[in-house]
N, C-alpha and C. Protein backbone atom coordinates (compact mmCIF):
# COMPACT_ATOMS: atom_id res chain seq x y z
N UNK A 1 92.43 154.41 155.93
CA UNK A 1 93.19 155.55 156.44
C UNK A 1 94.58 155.57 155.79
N UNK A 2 95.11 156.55 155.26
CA UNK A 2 96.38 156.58 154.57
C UNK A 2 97.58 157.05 155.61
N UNK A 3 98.38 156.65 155.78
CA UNK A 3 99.62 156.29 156.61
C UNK A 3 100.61 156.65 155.96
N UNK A 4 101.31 158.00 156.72
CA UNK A 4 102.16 158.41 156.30
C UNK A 4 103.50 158.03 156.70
N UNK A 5 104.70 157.24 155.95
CA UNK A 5 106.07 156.81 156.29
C UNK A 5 107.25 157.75 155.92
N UNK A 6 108.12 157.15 157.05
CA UNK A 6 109.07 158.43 156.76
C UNK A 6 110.22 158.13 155.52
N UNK A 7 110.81 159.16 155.82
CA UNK A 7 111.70 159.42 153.98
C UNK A 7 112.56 158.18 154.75
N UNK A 8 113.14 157.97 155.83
CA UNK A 8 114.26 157.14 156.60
C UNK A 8 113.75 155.91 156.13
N UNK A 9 112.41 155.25 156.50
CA UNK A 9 111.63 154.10 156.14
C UNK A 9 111.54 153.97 155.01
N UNK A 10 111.10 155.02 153.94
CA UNK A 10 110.74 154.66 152.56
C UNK A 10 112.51 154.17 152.02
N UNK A 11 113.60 154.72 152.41
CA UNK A 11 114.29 154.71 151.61
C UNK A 11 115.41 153.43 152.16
N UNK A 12 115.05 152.92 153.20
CA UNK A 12 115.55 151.89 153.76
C UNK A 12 115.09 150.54 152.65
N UNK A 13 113.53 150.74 152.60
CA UNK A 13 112.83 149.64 152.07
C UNK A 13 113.61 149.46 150.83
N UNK A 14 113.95 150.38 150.11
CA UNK A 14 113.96 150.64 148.37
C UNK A 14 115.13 149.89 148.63
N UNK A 15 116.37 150.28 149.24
CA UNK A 15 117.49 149.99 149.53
C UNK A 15 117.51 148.19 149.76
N UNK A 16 116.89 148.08 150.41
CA UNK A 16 116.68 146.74 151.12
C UNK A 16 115.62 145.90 150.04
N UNK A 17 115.41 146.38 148.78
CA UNK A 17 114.67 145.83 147.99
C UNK A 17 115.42 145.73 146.68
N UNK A 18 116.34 146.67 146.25
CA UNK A 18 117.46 147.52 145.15
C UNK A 18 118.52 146.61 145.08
N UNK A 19 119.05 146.65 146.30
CA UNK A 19 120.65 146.12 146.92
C UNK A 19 120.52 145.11 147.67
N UNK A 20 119.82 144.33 148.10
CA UNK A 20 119.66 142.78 148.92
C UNK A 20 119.04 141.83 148.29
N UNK A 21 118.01 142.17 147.24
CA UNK A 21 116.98 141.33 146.24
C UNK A 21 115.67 141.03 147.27
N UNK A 22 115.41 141.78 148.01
CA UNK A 22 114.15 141.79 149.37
C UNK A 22 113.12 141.72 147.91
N UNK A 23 112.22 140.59 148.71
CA UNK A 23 110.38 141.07 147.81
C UNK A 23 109.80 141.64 148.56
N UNK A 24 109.19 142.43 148.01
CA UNK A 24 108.11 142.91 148.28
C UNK A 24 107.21 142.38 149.47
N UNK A 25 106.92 141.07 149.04
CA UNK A 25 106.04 140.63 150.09
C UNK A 25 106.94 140.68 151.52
N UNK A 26 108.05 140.23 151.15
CA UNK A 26 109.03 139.75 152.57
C UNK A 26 109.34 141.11 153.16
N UNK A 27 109.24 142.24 153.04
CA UNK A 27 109.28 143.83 153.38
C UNK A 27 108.29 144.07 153.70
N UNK A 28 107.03 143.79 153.26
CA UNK A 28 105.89 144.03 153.95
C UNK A 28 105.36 143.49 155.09
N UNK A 29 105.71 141.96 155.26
CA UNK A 29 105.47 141.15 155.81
C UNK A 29 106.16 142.10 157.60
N UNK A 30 107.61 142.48 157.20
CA UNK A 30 108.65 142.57 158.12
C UNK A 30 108.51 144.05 158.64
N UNK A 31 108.04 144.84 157.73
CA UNK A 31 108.00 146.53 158.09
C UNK A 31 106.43 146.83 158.24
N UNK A 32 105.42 146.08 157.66
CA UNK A 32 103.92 146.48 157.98
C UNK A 32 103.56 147.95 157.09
N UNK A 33 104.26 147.58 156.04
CA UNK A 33 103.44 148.45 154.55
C UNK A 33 103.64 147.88 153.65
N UNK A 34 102.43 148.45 152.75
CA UNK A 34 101.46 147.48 151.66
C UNK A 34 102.79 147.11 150.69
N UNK A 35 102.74 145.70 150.21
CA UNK A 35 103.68 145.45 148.86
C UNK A 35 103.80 146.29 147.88
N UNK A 36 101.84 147.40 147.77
CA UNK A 36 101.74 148.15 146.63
C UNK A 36 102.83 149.39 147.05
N UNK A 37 102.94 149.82 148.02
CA UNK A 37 103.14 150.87 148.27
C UNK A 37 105.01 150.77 148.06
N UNK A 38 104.94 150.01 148.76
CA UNK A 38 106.97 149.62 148.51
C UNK A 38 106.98 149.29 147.06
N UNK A 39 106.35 148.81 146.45
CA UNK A 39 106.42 148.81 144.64
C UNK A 39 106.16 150.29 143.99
N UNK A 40 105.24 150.89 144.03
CA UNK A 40 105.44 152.40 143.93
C UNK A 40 106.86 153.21 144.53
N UNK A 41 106.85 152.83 145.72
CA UNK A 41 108.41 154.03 146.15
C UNK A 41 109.60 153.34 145.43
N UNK A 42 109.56 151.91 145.05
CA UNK A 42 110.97 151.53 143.97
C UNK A 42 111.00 151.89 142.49
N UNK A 43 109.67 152.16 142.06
CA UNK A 43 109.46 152.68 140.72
C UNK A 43 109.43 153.81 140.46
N UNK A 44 109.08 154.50 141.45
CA UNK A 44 109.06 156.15 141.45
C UNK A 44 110.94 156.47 141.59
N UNK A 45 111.26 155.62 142.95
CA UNK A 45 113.32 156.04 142.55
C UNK A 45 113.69 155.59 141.35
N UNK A 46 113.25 154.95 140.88
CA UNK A 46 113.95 154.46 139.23
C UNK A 46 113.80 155.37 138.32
N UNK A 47 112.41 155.92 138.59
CA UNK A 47 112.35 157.01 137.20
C UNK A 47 113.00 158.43 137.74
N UNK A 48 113.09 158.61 138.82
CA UNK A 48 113.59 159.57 139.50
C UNK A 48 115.38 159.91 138.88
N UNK A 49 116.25 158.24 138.82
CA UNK A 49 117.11 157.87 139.19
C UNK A 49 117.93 158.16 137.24
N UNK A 50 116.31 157.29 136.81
CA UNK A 50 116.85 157.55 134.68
C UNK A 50 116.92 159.17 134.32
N UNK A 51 116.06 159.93 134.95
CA UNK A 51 115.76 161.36 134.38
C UNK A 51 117.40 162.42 134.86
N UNK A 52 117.47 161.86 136.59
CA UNK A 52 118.91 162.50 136.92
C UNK A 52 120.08 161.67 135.92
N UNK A 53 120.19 160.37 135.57
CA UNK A 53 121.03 160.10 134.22
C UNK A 53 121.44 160.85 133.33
N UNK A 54 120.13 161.13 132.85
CA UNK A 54 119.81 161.52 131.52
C UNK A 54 119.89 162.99 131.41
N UNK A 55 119.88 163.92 132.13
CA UNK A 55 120.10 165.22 132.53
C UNK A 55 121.51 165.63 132.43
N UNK A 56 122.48 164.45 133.04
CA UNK A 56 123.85 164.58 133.36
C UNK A 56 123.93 164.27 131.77
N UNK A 57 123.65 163.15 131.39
CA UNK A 57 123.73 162.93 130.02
C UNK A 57 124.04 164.67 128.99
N UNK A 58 122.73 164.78 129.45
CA UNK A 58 122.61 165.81 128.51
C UNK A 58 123.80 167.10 128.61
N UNK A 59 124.05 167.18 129.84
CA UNK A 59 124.96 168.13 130.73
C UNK A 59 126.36 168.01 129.63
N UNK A 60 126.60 166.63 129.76
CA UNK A 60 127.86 166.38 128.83
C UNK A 60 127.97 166.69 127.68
N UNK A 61 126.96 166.28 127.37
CA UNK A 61 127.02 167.08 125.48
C UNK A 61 126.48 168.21 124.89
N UNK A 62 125.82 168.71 126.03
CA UNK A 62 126.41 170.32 126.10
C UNK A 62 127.74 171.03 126.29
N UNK A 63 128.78 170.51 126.82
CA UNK A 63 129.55 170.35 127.24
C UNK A 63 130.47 170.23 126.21
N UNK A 64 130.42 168.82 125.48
CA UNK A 64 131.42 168.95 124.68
C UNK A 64 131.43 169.42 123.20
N UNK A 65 129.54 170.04 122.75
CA UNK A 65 129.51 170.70 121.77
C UNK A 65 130.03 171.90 122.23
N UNK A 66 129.21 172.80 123.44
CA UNK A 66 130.26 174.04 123.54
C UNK A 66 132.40 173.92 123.19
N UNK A 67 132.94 172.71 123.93
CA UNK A 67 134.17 172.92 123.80
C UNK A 67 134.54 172.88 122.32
N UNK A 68 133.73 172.17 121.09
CA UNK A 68 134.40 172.01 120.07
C UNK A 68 133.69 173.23 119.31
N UNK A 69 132.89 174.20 119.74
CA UNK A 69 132.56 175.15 119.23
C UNK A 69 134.04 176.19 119.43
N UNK A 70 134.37 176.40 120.65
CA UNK A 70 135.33 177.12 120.85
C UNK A 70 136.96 176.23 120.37
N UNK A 71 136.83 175.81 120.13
CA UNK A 71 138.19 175.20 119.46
C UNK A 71 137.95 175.73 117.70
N UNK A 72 136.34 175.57 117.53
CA UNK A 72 136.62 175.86 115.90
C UNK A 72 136.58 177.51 115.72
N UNK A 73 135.94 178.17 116.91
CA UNK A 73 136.55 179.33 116.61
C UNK A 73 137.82 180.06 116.20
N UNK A 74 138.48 179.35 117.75
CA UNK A 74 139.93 179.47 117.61
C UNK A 74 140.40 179.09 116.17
N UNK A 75 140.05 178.02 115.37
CA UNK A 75 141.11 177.57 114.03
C UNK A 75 140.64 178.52 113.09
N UNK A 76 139.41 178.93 113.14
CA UNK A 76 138.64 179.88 112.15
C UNK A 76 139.80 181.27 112.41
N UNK A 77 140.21 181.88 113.50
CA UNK A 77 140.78 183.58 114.13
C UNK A 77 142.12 183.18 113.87
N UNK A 78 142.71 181.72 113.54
CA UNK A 78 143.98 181.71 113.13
C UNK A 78 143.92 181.59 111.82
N UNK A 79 142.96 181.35 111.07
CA UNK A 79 142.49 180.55 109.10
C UNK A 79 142.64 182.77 109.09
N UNK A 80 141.92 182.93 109.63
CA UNK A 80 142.15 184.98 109.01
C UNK A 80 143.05 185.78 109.26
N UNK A 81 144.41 185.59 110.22
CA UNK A 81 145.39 186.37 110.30
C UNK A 81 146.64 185.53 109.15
């Protein structure tokens, strides 16, 4: 039967697995869900966790190609008067 946990529980565990060095087993043992399953919800926030990185990443250097686009405009509208 598959057993549904709440976002409060899932994200306690991760936390308590992330930020304390909890195993797996010792979370399961203590909360009564599978090691597999608390190993899935810490791997799933990780990739969750690289992609929001990497997004912001990207955010930035969008960011600072737009600003040096508009700076070389500007030197280009002063290079013609």
């Amino acid at each position: 039967m598959i057993q549904k946990h709440s976002e409060e529980l899932k994200n306690k565990l991760i936390k308590l697995h992330l930020q304390e060095g909890r195993t797996y087993n010792s979370l399961s043992e203590e909360y009564g869900v599978s090691k597999v399953t608390i190993a899935k919800w810490c791997k799933d926030f990780n990739k969750e966790c690289q992609v929001k990185a990497e997004n912001n990443s990207n955010s930035l250097n969008a960011a600072e190609v737009m600003k040096e686009n508009l700076r070389l405009k500007i030197e280009l509208e002063e290079m013609k008067k």
